[in-house]
Every structure is written in C-alpha cells, then in structure tokens.
PDB file of N, CA and C in Angstrom:
ATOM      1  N   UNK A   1      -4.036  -5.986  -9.272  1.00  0.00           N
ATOM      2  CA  UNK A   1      -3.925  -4.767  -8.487  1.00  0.00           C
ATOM      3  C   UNK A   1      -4.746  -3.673  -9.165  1.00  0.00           C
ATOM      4  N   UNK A   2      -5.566  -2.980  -8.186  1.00  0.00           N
ATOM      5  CA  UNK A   2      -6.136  -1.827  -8.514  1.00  0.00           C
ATOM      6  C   UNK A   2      -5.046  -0.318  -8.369  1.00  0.00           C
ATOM      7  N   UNK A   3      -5.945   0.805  -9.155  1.00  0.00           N
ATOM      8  CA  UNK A   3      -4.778   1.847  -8.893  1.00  0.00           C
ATOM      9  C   UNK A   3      -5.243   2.127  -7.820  1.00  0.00           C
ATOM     10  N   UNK A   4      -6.208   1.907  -6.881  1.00  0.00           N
ATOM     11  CA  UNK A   4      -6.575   2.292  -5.418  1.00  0.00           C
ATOM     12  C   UNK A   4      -5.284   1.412  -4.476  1.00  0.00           C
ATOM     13  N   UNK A   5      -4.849   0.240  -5.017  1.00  0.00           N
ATOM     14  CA  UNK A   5      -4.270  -0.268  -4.513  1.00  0.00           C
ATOM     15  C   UNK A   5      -2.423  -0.194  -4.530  1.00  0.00           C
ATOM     16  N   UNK A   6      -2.438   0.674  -6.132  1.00  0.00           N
ATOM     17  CA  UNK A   6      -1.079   1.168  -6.184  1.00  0.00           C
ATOM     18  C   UNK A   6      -0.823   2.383  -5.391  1.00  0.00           C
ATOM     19  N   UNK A   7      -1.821   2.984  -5.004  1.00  0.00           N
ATOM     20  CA  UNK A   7      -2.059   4.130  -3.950  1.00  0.00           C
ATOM     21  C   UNK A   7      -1.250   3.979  -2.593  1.00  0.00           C
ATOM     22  N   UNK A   8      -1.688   2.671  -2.594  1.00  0.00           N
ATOM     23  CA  UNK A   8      -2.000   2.034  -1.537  1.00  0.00           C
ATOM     24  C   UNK A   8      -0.166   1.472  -0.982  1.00  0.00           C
ATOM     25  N   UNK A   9       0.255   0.752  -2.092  1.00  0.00           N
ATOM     26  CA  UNK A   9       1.534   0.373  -1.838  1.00  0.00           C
ATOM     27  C   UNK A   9       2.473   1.468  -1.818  1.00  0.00           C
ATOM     28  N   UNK A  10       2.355   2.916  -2.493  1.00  0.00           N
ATOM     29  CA  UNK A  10       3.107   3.986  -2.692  1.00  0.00           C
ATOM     30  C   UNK A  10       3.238   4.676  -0.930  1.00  0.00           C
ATOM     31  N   UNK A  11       1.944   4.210  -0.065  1.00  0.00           N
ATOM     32  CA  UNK A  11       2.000   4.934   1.062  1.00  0.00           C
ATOM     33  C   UNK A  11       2.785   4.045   1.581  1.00  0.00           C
ATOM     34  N   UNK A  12       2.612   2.766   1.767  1.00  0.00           N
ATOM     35  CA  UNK A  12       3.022   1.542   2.543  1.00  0.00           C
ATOM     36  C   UNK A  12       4.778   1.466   2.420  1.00  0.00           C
ATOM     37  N   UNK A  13       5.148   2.218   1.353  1.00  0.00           N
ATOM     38  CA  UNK A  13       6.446   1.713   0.911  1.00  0.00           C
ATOM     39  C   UNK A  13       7.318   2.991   0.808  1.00  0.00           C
ATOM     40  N   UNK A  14       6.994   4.273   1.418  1.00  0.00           N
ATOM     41  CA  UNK A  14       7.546   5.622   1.107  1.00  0.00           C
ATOM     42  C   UNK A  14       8.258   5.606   2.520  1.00  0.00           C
ATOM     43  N   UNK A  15       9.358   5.957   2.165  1.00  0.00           N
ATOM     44  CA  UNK A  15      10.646   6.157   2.809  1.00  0.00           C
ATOM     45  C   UNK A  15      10.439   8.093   3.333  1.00  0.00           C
ATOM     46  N   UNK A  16       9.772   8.324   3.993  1.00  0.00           N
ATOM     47  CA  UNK A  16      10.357   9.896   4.796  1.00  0.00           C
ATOM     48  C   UNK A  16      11.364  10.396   4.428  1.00  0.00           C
ATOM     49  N   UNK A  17      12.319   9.548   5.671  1.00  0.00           N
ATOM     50  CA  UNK A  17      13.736  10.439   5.808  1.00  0.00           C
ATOM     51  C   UNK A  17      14.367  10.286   4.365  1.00  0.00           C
ATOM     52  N   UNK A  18      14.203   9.725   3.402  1.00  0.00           N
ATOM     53  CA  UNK A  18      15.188  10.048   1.734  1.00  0.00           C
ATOM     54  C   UNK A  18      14.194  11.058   0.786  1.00  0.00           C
ATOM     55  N   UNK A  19      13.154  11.577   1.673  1.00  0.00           N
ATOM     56  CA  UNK A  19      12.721  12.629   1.012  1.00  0.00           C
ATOM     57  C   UNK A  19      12.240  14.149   1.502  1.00  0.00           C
ATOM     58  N   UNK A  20      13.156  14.256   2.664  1.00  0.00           N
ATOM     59  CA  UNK A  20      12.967  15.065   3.580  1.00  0.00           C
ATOM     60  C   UNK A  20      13.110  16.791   2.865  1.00  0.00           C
ATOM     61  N   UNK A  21      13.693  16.824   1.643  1.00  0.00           N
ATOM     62  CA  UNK A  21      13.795  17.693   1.237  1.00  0.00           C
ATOM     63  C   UNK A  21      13.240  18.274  -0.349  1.00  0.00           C
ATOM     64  N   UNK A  22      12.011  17.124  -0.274  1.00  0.00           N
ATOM     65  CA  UNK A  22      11.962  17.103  -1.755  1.00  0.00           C
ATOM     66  C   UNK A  22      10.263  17.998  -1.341  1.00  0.00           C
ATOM     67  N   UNK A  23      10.241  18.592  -2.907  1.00  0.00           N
ATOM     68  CA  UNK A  23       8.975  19.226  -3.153  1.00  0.00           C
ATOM     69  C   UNK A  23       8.751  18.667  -4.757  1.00  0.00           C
ATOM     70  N   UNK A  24       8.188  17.722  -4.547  1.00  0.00           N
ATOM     71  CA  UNK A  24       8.141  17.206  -6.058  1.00  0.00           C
ATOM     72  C   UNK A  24       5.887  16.534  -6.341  1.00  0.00           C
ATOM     73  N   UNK A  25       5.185  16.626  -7.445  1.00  0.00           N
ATOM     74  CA  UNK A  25       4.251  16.126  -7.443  1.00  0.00           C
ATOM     75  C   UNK A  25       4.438  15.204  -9.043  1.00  0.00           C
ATOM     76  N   UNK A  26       3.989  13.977  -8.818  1.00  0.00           N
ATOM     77  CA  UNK A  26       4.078  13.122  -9.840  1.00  0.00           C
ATOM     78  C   UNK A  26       2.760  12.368 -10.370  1.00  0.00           C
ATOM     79  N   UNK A  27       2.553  12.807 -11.560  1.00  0.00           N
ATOM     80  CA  UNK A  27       1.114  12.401 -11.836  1.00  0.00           C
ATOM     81  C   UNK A  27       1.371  10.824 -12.361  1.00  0.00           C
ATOM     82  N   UNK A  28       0.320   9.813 -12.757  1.00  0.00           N
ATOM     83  CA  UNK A  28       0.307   8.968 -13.095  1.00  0.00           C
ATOM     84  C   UNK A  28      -1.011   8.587 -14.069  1.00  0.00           C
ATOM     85  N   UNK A  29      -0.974   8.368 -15.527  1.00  0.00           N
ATOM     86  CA  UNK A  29      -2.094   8.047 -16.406  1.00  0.00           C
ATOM     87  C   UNK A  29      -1.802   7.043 -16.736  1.00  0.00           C
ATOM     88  N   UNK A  30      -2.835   6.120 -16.387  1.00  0.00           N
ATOM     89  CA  UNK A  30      -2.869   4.491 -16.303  1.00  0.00           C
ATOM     90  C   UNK A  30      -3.550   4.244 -17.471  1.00  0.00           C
ATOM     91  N   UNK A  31      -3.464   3.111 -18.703  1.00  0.00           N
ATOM     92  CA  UNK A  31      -3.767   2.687 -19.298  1.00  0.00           C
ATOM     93  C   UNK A  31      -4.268   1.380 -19.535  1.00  0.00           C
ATOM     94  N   UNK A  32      -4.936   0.397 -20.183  1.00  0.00           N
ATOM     95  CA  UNK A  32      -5.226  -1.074 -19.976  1.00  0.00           C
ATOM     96  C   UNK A  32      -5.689  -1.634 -19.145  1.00  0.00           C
ATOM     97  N   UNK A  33      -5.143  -2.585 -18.276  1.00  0.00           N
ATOM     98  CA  UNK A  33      -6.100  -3.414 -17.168  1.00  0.00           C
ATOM     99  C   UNK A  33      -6.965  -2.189 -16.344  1.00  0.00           C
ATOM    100  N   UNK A  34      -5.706  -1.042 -15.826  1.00  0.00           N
ATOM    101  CA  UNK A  34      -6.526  -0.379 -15.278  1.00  0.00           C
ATOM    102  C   UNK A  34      -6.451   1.207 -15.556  1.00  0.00           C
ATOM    103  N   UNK A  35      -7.076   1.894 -15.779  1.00  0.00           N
ATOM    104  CA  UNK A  35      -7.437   3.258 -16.898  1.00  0.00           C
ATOM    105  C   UNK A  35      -7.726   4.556 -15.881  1.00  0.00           C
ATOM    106  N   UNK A  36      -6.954   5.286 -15.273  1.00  0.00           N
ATOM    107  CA  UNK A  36      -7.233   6.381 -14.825  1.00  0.00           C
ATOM    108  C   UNK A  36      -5.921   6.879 -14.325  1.00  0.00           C
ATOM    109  N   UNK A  37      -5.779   8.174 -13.677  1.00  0.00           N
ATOM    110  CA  UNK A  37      -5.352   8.614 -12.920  1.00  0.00           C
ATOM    111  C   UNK A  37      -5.112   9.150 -11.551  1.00  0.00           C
ATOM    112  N   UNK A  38      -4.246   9.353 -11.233  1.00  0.00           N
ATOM    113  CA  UNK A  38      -3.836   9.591  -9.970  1.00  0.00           C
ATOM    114  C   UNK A  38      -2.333  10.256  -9.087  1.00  0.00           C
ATOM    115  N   UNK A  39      -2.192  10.809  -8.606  1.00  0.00           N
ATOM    116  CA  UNK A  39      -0.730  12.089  -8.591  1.00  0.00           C
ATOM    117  C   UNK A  39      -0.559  11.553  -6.882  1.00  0.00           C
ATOM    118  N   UNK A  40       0.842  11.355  -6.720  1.00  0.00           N
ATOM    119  CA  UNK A  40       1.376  11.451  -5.495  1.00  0.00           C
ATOM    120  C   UNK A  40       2.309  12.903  -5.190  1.00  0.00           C
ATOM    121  N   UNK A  41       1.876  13.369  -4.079  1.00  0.00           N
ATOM    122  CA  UNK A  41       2.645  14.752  -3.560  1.00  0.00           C
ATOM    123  C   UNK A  41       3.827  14.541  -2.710  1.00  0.00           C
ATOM    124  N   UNK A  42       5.197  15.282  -2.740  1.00  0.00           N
ATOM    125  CA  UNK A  42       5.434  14.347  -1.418  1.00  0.00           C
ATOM    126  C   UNK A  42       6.404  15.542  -1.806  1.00  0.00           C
ATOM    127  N   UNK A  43       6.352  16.642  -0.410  1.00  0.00           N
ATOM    128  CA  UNK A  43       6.564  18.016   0.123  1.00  0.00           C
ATOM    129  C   UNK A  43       7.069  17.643   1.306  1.00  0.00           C
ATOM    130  N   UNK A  44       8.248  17.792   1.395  1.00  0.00           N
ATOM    131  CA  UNK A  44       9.033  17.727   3.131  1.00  0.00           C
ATOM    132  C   UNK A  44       9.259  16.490   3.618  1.00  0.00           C
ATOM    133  N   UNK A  45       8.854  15.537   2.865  1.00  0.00           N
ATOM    134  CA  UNK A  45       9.285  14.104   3.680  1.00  0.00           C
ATOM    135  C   UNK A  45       7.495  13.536   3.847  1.00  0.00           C
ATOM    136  N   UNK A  46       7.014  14.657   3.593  1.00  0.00           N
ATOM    137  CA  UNK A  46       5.270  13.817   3.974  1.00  0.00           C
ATOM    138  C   UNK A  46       4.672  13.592   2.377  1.00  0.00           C
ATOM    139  N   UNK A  47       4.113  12.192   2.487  1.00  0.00           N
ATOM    140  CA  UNK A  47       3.503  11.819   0.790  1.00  0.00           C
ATOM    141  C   UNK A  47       2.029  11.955   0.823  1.00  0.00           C
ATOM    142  N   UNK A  48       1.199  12.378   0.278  1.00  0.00           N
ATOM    143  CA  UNK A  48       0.158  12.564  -0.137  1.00  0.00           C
ATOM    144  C   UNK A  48      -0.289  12.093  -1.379  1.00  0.00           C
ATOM    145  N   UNK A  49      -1.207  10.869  -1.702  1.00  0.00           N
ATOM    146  CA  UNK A  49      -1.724  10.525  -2.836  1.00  0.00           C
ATOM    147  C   UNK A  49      -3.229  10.405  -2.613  1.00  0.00           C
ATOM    148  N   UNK A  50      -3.869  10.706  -4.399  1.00  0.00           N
ATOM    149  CA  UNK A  50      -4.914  10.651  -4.403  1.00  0.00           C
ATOM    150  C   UNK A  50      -5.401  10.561  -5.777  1.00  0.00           C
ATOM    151  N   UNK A  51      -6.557  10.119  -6.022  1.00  0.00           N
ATOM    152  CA  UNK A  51      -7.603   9.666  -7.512  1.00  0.00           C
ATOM    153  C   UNK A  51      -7.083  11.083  -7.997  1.00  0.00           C
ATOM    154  N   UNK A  52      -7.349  11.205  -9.508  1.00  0.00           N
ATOM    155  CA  UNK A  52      -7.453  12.462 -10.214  1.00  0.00           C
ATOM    156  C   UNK A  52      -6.383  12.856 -10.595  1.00  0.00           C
ATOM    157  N   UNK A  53      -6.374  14.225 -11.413  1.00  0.00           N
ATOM    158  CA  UNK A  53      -5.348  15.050 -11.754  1.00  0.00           C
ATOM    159  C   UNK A  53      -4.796  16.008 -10.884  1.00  0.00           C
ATOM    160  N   UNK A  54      -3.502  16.749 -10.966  1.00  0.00           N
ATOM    161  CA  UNK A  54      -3.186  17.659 -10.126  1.00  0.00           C
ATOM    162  C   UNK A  54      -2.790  18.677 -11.225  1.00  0.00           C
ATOM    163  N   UNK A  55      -3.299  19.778 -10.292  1.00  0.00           N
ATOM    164  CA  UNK A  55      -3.027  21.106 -11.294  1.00  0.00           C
ATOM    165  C   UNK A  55      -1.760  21.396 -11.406  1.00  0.00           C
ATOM    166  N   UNK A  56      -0.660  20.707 -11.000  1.00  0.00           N
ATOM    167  CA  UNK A  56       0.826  21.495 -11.403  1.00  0.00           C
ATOM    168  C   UNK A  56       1.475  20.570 -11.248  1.00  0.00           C
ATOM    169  N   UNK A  57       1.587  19.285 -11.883  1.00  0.00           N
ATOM    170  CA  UNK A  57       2.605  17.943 -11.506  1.00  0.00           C
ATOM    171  C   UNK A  57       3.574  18.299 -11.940  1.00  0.00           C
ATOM    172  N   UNK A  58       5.058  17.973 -11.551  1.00  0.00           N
ATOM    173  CA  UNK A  58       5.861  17.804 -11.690  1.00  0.00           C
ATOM    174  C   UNK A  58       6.474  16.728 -13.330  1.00  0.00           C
ATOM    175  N   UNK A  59       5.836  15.870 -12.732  1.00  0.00           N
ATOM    176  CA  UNK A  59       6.317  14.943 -13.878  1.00  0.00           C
ATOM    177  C   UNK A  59       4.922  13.823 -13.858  1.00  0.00           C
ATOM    178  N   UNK A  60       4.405  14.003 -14.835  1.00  0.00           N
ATOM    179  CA  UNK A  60       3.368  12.708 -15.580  1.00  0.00           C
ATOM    180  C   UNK A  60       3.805  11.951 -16.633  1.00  0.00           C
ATOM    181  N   UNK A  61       3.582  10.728 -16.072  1.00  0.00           N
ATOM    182  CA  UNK A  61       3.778   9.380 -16.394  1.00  0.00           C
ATOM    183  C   UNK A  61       2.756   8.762 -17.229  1.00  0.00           C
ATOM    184  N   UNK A  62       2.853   8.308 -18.576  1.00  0.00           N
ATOM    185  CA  UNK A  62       1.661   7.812 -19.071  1.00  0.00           C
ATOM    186  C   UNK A  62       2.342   6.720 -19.444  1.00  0.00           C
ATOM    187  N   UNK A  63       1.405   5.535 -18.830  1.00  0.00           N
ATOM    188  CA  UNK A  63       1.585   4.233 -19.292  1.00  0.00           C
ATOM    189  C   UNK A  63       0.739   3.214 -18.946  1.00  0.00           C
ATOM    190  N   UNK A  64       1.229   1.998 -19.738  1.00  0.00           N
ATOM    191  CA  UNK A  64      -0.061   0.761 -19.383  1.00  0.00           C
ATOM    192  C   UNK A  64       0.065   0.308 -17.785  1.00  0.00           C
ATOM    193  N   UNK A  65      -0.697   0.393 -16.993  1.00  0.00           N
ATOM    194  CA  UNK A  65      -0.988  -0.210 -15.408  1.00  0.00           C
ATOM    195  C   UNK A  65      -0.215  -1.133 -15.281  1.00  0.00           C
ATOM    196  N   UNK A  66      -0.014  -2.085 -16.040  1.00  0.00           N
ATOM    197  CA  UNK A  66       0.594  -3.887 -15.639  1.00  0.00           C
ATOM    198  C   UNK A  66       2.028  -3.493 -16.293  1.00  0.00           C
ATOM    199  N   UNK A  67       2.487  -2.539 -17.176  1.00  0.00           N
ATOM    200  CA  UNK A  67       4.216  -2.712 -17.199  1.00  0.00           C
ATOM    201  C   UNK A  67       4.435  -1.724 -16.397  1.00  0.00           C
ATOM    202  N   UNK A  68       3.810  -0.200 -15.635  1.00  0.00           N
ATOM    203  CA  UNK A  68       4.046   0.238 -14.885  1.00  0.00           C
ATOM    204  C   UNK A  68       4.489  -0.306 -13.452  1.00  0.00           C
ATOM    205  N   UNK A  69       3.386  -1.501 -12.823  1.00  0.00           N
ATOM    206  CA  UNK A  69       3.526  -2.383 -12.000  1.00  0.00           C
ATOM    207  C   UNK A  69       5.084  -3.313 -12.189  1.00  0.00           C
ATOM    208  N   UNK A  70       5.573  -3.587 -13.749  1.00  0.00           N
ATOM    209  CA  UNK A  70       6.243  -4.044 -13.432  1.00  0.00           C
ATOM    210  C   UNK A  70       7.724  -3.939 -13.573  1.00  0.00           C
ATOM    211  N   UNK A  71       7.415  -2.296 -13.964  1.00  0.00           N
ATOM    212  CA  UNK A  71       8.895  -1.245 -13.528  1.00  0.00           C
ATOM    213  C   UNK A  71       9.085  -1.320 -12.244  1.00  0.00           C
ATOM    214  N   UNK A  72       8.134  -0.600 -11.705  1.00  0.00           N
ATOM    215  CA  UNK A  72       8.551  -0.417 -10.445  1.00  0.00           C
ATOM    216  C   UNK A  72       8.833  -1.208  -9.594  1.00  0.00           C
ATOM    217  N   UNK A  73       8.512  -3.023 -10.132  1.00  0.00           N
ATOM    218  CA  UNK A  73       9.104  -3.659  -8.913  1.00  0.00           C
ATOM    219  C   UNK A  73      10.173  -4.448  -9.823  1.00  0.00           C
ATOM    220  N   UNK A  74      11.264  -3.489 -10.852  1.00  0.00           N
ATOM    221  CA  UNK A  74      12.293  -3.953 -11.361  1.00  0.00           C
ATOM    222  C   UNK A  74      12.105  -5.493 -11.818  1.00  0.00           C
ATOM    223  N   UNK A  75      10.781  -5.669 -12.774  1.00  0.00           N
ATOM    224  CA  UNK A  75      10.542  -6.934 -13.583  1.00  0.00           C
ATOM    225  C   UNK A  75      11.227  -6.311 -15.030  1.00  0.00           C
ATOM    226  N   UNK A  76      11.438  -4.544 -15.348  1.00  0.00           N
ATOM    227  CA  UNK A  76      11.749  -4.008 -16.218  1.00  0.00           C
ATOM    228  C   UNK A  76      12.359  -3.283 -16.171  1.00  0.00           C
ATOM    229  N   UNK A  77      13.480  -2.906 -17.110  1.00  0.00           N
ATOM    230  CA  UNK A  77      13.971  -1.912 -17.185  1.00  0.00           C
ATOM    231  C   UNK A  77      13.205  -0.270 -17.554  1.00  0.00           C
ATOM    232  N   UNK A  78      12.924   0.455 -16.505  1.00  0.00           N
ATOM    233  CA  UNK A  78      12.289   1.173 -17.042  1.00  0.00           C
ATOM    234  C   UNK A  78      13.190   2.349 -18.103  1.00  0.00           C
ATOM    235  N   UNK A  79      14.432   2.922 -17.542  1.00  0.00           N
ATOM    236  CA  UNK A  79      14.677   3.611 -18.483  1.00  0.00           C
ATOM    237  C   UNK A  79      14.917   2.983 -19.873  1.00  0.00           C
ATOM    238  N   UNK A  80      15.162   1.701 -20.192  1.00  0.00           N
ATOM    239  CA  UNK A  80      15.375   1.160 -21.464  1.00  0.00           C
ATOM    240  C   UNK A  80      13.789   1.670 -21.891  1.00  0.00           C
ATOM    241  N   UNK A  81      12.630   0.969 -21.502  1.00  0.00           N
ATOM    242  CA  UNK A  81      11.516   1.162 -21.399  1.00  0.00           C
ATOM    243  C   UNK A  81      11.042   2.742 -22.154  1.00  0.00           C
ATOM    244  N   UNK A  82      11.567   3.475 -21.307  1.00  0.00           N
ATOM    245  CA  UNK A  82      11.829   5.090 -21.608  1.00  0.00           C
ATOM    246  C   UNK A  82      11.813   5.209 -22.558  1.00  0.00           C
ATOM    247  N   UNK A  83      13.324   5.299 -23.128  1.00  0.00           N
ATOM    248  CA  UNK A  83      14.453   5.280 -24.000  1.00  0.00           C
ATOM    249  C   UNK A  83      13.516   4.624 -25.640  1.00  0.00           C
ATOM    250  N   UNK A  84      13.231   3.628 -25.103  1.00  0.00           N
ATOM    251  CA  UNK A  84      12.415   3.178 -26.334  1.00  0.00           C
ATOM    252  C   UNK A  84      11.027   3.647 -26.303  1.00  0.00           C
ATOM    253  N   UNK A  85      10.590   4.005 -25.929  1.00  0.00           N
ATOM    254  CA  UNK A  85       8.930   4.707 -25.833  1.00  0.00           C
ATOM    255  C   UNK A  85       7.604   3.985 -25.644  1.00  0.00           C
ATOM    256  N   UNK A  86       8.050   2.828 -24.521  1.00  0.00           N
ATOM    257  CA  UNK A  86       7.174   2.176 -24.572  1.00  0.00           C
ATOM    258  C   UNK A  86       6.127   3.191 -23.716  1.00  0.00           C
ATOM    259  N   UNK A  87       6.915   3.666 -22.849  1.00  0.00           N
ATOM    260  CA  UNK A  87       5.560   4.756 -21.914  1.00  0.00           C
ATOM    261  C   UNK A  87       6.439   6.066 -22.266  1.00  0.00           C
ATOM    262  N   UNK A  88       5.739   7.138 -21.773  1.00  0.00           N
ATOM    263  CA  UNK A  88       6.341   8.831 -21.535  1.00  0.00           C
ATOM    264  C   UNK A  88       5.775   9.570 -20.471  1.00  0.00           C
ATOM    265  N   UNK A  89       6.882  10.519 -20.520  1.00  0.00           N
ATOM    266  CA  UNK A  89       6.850  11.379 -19.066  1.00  0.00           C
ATOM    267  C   UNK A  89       7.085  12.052 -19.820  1.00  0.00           C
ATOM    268  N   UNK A  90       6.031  13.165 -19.147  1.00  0.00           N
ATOM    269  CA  UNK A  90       6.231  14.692 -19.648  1.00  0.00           C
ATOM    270  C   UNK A  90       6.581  15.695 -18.341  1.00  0.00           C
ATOM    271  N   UNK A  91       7.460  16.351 -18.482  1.00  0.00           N
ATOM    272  CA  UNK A  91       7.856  17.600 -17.465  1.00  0.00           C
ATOM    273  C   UNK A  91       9.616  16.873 -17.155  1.00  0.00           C
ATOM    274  N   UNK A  92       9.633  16.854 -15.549  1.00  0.00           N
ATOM    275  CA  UNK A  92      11.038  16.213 -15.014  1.00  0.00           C
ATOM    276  C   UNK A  92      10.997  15.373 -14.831  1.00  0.00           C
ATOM    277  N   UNK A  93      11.990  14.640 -15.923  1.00  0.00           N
ATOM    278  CA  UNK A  93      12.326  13.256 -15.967  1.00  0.00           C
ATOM    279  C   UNK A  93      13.009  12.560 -15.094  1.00  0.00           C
ATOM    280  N   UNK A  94      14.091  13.464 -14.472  1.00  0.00           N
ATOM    281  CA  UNK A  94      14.808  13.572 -13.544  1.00  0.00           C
ATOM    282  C   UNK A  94      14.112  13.636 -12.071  1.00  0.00           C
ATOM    283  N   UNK A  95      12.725  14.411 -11.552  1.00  0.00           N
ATOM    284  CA  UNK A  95      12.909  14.466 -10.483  1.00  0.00           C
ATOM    285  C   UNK A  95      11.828  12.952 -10.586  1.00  0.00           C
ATOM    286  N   UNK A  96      11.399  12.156 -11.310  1.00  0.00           N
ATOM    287  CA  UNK A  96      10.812  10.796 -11.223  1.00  0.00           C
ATOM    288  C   UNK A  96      12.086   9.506 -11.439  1.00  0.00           C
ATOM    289  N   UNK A  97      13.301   9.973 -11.469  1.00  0.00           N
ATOM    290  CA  UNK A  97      14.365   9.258 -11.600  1.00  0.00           C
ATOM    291  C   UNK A  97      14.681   9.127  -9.826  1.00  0.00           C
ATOM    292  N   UNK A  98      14.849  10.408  -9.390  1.00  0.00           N
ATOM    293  CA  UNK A  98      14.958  10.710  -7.729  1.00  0.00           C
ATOM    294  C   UNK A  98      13.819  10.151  -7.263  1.00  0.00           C
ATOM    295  N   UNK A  99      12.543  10.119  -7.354  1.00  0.00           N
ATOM    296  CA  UNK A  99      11.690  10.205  -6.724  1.00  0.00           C
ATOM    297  C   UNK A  99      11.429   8.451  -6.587  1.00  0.00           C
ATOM    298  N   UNK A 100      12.199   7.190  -7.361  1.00  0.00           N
ATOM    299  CA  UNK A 100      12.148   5.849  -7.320  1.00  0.00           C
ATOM    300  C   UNK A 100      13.052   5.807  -5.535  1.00  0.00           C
ATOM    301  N   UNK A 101      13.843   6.699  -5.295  1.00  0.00           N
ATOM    302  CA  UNK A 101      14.869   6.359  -4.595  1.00  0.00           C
ATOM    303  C   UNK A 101      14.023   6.453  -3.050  1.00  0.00           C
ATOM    304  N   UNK A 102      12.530   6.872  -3.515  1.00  0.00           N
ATOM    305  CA  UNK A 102      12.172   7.167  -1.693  1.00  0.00           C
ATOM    306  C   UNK A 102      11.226   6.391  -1.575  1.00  0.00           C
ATOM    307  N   UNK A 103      10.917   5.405  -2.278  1.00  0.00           N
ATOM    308  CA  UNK A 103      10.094   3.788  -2.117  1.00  0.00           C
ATOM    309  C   UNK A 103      11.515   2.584  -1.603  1.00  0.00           C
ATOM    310  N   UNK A 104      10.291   1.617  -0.924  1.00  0.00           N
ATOM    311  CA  UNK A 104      11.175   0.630  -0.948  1.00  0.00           C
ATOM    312  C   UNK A 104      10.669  -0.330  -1.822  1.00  0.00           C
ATOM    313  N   UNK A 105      11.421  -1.269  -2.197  1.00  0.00           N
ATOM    314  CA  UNK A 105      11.051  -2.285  -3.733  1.00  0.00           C
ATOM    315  C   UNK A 105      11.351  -3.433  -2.651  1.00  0.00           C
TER     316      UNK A 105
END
C-alpha cells in the first residue's frame, strides 16, 4: 500500500454520521516502506484528505507506514504501541483516540 492509497481507504471507510460534530485535523508522518506525509480534515461530518502538511493539525502521528497499516486494521495494539513508544503523537491524543471511531475496520 501506498500513502496515496491510505488516502484512499480513509475516504472509502469514513463513517459521516459518527462524525457529524467533530472539527478535528490529523496529520500523519510516515516512515519506512513509505516516507511522507499527509493530514485528514474532517469538519462537520465531511473528510477531507490530502499529500503534505497542515498548518494547524490537531494531532500528528509519527510512525513507520507498515505498523501504522497495521494498527489501524487491529493487527496491533496501538495504545500498547503508544504506551511503549513505538510511534508518537504530538498535540490530542484523545481527539485521534475518537477519531478511530469514524472509520470502519
């Protein structure tokens, strides 16, 4: 998987109505297989992602591409993950704790 393609599943798999009230932006710094960044917006129930940085994320995520991939489809525990430092988030930890709840896995 490319991060064009984690883009890609973040649109395919975003739940609206469980985020109808959120104003949250979440950056993402990819490491290893695949090396860049990229921030999903998701203001009122509508998600917006794209390549690059965002000037005011909420919460950035730095971690390797392939255990990121395989948090999110619960191959890992991510808060253990956390907790032990295999990756870090800087800003709200919390609103990227909420913000798992408006994908579907």
């Amino acid at each position: 998987m490319t991060i064009d393609e984690y883009m890609g599943m973040l649109r395919g798999s975003f739940q609206q109505d469980r985020a109808r009230d959120a104003h949250v932006v979440i950056q993402y710094e990819f490491s290893g297989s695949q090396e860049g960044v990229c921030h999903a917006v998701v203001d009122a129930g509508a998600l917006q992602v794209a390549c690059g940085p965002h000037p005011h994320p909420t919460a950035t995520v730095r971690a390797d591409f392939d255990l990121w991939l395989r948090i999110v489809s619960y191959q890992e525990d991510g808060l253990l993950l956390y907790q032990n430092g295999t990756y870090s988030v800087e800003g709200d930890v919390e609103a990227l704790m909420i913000a798992d709840s408006w994908f579907k896995r």
